[in-house]
C-alpha atoms as a PDB file:
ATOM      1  CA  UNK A   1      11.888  27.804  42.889  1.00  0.00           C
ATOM      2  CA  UNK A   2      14.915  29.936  42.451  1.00  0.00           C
ATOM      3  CA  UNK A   3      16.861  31.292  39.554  1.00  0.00           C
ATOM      4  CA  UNK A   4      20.022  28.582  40.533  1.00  0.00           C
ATOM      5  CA  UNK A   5      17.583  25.658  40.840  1.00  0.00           C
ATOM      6  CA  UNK A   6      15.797  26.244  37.238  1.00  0.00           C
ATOM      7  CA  UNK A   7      17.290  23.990  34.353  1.00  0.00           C
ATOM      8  CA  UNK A   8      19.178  26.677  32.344  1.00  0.00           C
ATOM      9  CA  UNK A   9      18.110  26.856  28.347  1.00  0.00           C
ATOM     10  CA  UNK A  10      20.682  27.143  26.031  1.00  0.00           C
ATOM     11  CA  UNK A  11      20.867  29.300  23.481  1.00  0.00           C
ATOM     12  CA  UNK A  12      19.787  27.886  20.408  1.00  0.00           C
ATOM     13  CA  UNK A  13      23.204  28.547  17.979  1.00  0.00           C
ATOM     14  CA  UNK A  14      22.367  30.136  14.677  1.00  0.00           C
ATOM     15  CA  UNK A  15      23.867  28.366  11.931  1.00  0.00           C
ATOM     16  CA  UNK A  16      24.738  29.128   8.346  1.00  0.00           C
ATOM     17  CA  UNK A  17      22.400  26.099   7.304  1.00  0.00           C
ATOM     18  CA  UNK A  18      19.262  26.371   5.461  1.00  0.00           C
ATOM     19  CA  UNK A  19      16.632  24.093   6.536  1.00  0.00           C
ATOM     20  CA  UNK A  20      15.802  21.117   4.203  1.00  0.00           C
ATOM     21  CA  UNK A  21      11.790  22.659   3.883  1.00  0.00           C
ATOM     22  CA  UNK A  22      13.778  26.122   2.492  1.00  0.00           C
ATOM     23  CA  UNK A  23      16.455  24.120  -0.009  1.00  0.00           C
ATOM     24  CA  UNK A  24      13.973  22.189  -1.554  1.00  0.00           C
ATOM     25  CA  UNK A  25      11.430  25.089  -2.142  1.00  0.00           C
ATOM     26  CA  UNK A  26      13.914  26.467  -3.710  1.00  0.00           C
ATOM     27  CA  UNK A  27      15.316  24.330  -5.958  1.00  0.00           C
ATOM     28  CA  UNK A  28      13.500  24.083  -9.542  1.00  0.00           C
ATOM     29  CA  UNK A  29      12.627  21.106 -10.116  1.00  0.00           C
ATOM     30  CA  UNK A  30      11.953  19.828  -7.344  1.00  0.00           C
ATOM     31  CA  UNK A  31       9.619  23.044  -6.136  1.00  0.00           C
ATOM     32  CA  UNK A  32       6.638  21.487  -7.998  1.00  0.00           C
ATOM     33  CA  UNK A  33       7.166  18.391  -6.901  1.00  0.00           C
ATOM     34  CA  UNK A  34       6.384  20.208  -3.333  1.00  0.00           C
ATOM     35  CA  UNK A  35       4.006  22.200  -4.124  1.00  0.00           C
ATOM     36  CA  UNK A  36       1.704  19.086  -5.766  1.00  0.00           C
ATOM     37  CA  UNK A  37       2.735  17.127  -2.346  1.00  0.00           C
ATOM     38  CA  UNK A  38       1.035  20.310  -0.298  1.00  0.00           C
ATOM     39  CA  UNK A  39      -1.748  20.236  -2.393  1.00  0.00           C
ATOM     40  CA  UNK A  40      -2.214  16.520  -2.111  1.00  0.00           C
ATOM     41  CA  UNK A  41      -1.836  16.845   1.599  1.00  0.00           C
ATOM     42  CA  UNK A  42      -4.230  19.801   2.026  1.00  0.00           C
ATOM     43  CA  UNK A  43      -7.133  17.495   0.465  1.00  0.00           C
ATOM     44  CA  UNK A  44      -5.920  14.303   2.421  1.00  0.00           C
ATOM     45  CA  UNK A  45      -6.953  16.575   5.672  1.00  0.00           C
ATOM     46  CA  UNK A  46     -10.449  17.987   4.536  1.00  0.00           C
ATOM     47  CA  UNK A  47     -10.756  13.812   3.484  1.00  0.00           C
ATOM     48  CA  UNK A  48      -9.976  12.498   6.527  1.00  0.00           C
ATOM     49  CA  UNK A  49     -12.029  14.767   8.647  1.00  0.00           C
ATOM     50  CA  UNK A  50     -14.943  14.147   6.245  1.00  0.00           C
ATOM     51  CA  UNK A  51     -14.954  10.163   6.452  1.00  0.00           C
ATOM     52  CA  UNK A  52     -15.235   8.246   9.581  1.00  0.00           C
ATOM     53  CA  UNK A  53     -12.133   7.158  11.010  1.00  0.00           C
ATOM     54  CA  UNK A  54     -12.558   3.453  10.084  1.00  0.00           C
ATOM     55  CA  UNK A  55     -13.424   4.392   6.648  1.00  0.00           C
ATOM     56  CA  UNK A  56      -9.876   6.579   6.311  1.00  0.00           C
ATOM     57  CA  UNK A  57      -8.184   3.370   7.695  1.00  0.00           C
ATOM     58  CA  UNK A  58      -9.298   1.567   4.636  1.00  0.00           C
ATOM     59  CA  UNK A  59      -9.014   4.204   1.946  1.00  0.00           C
ATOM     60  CA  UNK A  60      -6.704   7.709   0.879  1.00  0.00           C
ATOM     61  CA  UNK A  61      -6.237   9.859  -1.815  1.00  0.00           C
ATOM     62  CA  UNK A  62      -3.720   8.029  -3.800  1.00  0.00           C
ATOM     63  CA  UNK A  63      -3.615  11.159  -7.061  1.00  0.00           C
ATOM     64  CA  UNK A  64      -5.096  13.789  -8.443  1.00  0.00           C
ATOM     65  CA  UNK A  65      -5.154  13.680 -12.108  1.00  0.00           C
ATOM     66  CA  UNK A  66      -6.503  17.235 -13.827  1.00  0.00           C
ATOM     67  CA  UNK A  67      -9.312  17.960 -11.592  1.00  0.00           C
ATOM     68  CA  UNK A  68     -10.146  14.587 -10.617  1.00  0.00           C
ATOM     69  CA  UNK A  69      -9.662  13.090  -7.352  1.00  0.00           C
ATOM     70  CA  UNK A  70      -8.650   9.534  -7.258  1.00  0.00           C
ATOM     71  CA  UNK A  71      -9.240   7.755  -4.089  1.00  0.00           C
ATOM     72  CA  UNK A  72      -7.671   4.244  -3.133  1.00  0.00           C
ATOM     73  CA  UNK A  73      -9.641   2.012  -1.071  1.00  0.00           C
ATOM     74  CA  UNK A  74      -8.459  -1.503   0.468  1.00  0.00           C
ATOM     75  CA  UNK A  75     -11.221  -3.197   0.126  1.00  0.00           C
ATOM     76  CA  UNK A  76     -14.926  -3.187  -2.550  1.00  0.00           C
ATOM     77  CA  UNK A  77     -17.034  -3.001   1.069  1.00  0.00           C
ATOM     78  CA  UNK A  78     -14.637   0.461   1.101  1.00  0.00           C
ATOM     79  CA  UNK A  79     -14.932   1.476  -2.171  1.00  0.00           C
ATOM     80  CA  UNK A  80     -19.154   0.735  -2.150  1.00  0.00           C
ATOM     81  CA  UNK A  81     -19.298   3.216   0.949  1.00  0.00           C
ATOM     82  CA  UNK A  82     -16.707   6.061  -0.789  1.00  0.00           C
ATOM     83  CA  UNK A  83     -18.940   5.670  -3.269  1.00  0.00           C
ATOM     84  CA  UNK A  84     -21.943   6.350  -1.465  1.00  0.00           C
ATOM     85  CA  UNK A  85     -20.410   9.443   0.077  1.00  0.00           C
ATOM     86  CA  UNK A  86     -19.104  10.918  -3.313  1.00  0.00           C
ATOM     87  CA  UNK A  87     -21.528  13.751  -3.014  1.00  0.00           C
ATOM     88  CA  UNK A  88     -20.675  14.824   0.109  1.00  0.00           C
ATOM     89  CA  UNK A  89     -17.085  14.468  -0.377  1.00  0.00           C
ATOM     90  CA  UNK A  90     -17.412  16.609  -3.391  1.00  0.00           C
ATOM     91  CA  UNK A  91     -19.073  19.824  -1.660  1.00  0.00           C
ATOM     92  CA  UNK A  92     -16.408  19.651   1.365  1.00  0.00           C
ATOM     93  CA  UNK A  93     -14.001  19.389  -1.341  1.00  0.00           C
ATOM     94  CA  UNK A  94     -15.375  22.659  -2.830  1.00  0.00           C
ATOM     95  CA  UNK A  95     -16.063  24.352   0.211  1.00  0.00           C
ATOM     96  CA  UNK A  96     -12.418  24.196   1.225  1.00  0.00           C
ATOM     97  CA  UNK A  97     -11.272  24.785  -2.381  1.00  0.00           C
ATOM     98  CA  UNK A  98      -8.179  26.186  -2.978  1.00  0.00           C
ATOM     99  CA  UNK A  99      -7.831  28.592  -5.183  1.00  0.00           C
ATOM    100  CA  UNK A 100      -4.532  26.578  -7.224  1.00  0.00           C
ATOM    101  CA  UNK A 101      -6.925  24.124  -8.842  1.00  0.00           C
ATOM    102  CA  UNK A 102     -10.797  23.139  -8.540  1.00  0.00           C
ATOM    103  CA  UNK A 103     -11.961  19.798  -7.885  1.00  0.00           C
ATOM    104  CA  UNK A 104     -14.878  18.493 -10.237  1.00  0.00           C
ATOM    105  CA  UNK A 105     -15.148  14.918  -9.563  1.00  0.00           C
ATOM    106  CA  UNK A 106     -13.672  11.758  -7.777  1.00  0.00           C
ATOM    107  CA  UNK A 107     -12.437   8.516  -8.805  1.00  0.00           C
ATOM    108  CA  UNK A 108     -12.696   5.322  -6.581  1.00  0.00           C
ATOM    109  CA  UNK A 109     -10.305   2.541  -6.754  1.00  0.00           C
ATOM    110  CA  UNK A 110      -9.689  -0.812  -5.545  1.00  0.00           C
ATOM    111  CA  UNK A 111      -6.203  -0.877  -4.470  1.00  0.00           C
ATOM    112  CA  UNK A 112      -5.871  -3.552  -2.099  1.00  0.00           C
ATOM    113  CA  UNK A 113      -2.842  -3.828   0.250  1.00  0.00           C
ATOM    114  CA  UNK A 114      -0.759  -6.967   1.196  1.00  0.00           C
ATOM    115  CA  UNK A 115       0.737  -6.590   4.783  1.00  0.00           C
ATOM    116  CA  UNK A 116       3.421  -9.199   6.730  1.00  0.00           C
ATOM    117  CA  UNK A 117      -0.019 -10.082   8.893  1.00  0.00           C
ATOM    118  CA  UNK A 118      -1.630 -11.232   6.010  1.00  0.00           C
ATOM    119  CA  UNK A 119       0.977 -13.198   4.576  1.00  0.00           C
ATOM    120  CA  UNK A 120       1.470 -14.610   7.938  1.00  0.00           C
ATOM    121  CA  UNK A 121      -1.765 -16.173   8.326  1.00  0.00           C
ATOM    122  CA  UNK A 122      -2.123 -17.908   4.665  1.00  0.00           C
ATOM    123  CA  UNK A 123       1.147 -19.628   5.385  1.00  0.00           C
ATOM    124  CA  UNK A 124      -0.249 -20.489   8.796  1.00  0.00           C
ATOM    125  CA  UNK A 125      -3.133 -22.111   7.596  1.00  0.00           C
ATOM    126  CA  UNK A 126      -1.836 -23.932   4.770  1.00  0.00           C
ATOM    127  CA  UNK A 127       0.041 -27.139   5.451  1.00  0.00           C
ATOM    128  CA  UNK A 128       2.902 -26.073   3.172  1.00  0.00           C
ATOM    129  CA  UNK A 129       5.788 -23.862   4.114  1.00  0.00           C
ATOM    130  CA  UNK A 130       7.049 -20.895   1.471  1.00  0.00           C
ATOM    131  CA  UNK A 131       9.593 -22.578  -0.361  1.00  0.00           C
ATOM    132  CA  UNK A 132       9.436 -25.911   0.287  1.00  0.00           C
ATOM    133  CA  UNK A 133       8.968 -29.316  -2.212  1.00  0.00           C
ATOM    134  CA  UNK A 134       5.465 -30.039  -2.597  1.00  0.00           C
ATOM    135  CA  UNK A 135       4.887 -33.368  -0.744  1.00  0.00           C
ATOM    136  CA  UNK A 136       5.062 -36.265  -3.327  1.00  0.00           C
ATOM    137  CA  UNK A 137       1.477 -37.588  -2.305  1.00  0.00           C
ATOM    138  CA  UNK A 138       0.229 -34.167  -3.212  1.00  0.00           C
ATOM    139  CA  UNK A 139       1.632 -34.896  -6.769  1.00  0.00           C
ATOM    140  CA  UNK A 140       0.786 -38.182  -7.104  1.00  0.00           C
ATOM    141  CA  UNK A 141      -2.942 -36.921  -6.410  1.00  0.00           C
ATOM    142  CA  UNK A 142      -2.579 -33.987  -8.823  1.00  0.00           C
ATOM    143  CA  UNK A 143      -1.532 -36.433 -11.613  1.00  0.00           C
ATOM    144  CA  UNK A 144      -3.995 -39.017 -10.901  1.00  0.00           C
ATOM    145  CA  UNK A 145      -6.815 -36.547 -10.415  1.00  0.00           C
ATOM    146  CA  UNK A 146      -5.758 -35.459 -14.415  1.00  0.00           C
ATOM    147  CA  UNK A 147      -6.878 -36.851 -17.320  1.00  0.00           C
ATOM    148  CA  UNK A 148      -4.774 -37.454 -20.357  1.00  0.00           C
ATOM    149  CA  UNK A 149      -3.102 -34.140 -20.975  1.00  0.00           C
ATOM    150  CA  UNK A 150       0.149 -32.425 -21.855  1.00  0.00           C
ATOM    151  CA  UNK A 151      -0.351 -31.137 -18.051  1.00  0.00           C
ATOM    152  CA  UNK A 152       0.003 -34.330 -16.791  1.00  0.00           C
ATOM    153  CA  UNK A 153       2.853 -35.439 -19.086  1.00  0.00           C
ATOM    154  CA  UNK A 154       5.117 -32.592 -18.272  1.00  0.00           C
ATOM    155  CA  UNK A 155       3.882 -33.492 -14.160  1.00  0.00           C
ATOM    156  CA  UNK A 156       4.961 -37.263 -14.619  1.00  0.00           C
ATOM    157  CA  UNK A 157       8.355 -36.111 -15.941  1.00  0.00           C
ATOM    158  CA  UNK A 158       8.703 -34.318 -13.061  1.00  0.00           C
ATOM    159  CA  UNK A 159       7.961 -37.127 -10.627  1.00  0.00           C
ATOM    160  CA  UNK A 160      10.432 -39.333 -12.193  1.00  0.00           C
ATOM    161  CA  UNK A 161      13.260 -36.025 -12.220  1.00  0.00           C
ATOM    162  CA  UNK A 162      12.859 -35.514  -8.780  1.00  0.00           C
ATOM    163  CA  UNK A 163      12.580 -39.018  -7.454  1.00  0.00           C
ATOM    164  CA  UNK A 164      15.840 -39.136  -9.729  1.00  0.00           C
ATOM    165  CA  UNK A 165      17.612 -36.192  -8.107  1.00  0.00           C
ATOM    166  CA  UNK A 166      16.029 -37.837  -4.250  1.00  0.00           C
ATOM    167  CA  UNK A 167      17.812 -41.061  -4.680  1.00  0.00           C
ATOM    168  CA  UNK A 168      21.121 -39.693  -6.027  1.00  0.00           C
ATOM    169  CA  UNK A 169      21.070 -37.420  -2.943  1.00  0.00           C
ATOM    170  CA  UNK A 170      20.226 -40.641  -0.834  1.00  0.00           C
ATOM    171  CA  UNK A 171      23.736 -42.006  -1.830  1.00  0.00           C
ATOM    172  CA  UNK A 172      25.588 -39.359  -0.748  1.00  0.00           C
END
């Protein structure tokens, strides 16, 4: 290949700017902020090459309060395993210990997540759309199904509101 067929590289043009990483360190308040964040991300790495990968799918370190870990985990199956592996979480923990701040125990939560797939497949599967009347032959069953009850009371009112507001709209 010769010189005049190589893709030339610009110069990179040095600016005046600061990058974002270098303001931010900088400022005061918002240095520790950073600093924490590093931290937190320095122990989210030595996590997630301790735990399998399906395992830090399901769980992360969501804080660290004093010296105290506290992990997150999606599901109790995930928090029964974490649990399990506290031990050997804690010794990689203080085999890659920093020398900021020591970590002398860990903290497993339940912290279960909602995604758009989930919410998806309930309103799949039930016969009812988000937002939409309940059908009246549900109601009727609900209030039959009750016994004498303010519940059912305040239901029947409802009935006779709505089949109300239904044949006023009918005669528009």
């Amino acid at each position: 290949m010769t010189s005049s067929s190589k893709p030339s590289a610009r110069p990179v043009a040095k600016s005046g700017f600061k990058p974002i990483r270098t303001l931010v360190a900088e400022n005061e308040t918002i240095a520790p902020m950073l600093q924490r964040l590093e931290f937190i991300s320095r122990l989210q790495k030595i996590y997630s090459n301790t735990v399998t990968p399906t395992l830090n799918d399901m769980s992360r370190i969501a804080a660290v309060e004093g010296s105290t870990v506290v992990l997150a985990a999606t599901s109790g199956h995930a928090a029964t395993i974490l649990k399990q592996m506290l031990p050997r979480l804690l010794q990689k923990f203080w085999e890659n210990q920093m020398k900021e701040q020591e970590v002398t125990a860990i903290r497993v939560i339940v912290q279960p997540t909602v995604t758009a797939v989930n919410i998806e497949s309930r309103t799949r599967n039930s016969g009812a759309k988000v937002g939409a009347p309940m059908p009246q032959v549900a109601i009727d069953r609900l209030a039959n199904s009750l016994g004498d009850s303010p519940l059912k009371d305040t239901i029947m009112r409802m009935q006779q509101k709505r089949e109300r507001a239904l044949t006023i709209n009918k005669k528009r």
